[in-house]
N, C-alpha and C. Protein backbone atom coordinates (compact mmCIF):
# COMPACT_ATOMS: atom_id res chain seq x y z
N UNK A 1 5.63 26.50 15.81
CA UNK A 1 5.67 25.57 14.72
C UNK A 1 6.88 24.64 14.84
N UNK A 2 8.31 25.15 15.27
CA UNK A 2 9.07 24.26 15.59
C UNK A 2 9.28 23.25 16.11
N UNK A 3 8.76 23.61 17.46
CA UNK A 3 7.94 22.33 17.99
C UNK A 3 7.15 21.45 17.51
N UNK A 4 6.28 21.55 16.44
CA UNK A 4 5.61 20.24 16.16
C UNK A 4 6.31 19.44 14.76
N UNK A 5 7.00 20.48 14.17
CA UNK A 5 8.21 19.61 13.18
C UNK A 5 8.68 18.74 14.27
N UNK A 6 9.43 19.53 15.59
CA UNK A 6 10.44 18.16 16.29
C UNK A 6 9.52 17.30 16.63
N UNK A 7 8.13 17.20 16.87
CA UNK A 7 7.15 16.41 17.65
C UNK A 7 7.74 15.18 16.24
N UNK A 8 7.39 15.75 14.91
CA UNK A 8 6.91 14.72 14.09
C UNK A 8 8.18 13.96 13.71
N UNK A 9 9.30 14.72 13.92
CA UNK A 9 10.87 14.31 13.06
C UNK A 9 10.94 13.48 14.55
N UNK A 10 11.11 13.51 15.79
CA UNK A 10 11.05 12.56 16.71
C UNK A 10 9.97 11.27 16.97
N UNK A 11 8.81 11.32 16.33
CA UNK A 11 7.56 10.38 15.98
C UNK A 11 7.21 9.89 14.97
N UNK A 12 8.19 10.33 13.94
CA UNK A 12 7.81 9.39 12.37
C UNK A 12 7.60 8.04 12.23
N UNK A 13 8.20 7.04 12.82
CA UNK A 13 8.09 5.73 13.06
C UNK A 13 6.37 5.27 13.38
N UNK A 14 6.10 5.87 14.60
CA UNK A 14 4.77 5.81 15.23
C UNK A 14 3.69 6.27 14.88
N UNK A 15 4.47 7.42 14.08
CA UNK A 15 2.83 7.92 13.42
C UNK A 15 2.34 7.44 11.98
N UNK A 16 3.77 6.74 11.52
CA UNK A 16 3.42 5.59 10.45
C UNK A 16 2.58 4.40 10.80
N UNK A 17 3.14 3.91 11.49
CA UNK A 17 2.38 2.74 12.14
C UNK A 17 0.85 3.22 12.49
N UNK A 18 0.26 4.44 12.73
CA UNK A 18 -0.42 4.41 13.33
C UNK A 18 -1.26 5.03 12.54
N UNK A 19 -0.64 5.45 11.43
CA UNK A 19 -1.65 5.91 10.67
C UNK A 19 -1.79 5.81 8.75
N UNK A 20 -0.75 4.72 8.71
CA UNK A 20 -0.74 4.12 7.34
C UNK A 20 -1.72 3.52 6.43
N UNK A 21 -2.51 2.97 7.31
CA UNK A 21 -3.31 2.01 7.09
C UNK A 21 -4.74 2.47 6.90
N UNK A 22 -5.38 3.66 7.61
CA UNK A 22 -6.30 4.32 7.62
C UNK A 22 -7.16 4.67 6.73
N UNK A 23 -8.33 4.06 6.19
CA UNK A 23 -9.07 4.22 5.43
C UNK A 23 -9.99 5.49 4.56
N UNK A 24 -9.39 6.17 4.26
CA UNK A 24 -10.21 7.47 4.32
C UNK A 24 -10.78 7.80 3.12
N UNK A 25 -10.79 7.10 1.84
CA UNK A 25 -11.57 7.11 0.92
C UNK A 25 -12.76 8.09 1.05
N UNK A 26 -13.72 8.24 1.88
CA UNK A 26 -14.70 8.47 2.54
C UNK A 26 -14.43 9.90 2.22
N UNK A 27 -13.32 10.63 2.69
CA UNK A 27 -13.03 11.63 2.83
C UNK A 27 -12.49 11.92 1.16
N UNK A 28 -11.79 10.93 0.69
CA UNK A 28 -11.18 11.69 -0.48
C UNK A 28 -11.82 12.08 -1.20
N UNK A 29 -12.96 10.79 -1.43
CA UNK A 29 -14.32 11.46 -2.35
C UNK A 29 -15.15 12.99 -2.34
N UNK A 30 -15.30 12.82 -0.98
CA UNK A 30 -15.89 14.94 -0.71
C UNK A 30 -15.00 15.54 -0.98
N UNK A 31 -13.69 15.63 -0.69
CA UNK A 31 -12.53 16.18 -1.68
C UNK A 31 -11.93 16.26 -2.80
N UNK A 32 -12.45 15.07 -3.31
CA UNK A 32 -11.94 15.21 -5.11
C UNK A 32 -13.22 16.28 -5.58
N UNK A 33 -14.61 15.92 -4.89
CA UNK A 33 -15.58 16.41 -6.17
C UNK A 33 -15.12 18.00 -6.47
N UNK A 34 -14.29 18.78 -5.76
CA UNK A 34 -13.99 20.39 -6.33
C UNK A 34 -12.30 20.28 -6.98
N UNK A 35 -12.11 18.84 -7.42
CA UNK A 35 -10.99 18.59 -7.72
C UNK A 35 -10.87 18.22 -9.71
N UNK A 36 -10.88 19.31 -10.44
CA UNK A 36 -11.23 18.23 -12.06
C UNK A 36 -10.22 16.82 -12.03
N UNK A 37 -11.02 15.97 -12.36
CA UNK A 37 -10.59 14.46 -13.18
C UNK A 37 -8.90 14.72 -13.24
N UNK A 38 -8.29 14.19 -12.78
CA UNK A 38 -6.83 13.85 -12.79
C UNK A 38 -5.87 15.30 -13.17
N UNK A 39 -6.25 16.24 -12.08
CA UNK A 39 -5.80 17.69 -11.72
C UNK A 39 -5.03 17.79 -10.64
N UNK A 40 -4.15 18.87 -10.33
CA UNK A 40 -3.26 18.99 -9.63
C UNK A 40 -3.55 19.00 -8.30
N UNK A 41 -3.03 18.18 -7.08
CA UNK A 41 -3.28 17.99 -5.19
C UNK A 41 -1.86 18.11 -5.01
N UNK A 42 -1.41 19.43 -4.73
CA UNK A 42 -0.61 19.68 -3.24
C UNK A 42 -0.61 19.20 -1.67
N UNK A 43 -0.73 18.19 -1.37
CA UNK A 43 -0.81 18.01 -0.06
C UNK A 43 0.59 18.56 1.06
N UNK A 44 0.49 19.53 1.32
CA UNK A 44 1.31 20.13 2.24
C UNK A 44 0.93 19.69 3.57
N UNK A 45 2.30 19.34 4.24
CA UNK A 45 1.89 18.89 5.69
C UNK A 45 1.18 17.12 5.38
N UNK A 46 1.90 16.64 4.32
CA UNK A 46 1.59 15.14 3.73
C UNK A 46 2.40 14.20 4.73
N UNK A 47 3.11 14.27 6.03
CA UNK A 47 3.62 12.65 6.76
C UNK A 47 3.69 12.03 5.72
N UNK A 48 3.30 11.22 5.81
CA UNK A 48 3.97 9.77 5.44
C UNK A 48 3.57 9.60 3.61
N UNK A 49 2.63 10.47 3.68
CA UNK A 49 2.95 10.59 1.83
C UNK A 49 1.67 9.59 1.66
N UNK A 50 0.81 9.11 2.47
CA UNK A 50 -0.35 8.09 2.17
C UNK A 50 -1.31 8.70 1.52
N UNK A 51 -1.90 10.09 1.63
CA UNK A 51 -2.68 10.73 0.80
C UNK A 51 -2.16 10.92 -0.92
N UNK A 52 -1.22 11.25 -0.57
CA UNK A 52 -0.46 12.08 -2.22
C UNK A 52 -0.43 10.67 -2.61
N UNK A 53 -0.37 9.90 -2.03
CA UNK A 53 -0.15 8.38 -2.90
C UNK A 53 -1.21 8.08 -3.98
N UNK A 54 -2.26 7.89 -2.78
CA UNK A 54 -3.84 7.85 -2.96
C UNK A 54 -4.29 8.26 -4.28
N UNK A 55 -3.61 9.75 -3.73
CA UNK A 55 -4.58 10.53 -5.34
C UNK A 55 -3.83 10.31 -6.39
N UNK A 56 -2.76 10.10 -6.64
CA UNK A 56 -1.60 9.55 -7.89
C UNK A 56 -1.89 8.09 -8.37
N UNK A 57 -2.54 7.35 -7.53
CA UNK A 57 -3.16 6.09 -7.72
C UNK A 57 -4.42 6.61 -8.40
N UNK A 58 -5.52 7.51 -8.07
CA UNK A 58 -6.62 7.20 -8.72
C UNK A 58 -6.56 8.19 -10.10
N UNK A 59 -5.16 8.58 -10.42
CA UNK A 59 -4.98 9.30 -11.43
C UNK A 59 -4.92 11.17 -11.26
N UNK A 60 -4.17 11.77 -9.98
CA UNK A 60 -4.36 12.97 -9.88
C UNK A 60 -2.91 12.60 -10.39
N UNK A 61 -2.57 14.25 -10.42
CA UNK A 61 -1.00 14.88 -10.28
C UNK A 61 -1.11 15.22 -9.17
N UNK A 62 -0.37 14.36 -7.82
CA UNK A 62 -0.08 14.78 -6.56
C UNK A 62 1.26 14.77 -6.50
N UNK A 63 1.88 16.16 -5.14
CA UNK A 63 2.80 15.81 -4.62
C UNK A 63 3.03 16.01 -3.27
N UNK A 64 3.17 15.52 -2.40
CA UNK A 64 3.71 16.24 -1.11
C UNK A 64 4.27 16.49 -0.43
N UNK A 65 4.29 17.45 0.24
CA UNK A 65 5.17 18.32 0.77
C UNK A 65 5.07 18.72 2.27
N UNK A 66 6.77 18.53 3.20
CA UNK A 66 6.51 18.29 4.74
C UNK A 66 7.58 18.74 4.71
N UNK A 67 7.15 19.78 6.11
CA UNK A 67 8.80 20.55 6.93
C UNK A 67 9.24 19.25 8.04
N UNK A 68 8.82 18.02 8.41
CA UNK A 68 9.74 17.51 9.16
C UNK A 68 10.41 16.47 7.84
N UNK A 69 11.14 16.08 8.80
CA UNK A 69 12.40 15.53 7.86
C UNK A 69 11.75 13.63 7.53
């Protein structure tokens, strides 16, 4: 596991860029439906925080949470 914290604490830049932008709606929807109406999302292992955003935008209580720095 150490190793892929350093992968990500040495690649944060790049894996922003590369994955900020990414459309995944698609996905959030099959994931909200076992989710009640503006209920609690832990996203552990959240990078760049674009998901937890997501769902705090469409009205969840998100937060997330990452062992790289």
């Amino acid at each position: 596991m150490n190793k892929t914290i350093e992968y990500y604490n040495n690649n944060a830049s790049e894996y922003y860029d590369q994955t900020a932008a990414v459309d995944l709606h698609d996905k959030y929807e099959r994931f909200l439906r076992y989710i009640p109406e503006g209920g609690r999302i832990r996203d552990v292992g959240c990078g760049s925080g674009r998901d937890a955003a997501a769902f705090c935008r469409m009205g969840y209580d998100a937060e997330g949470l990452d062992a790289a720095e």
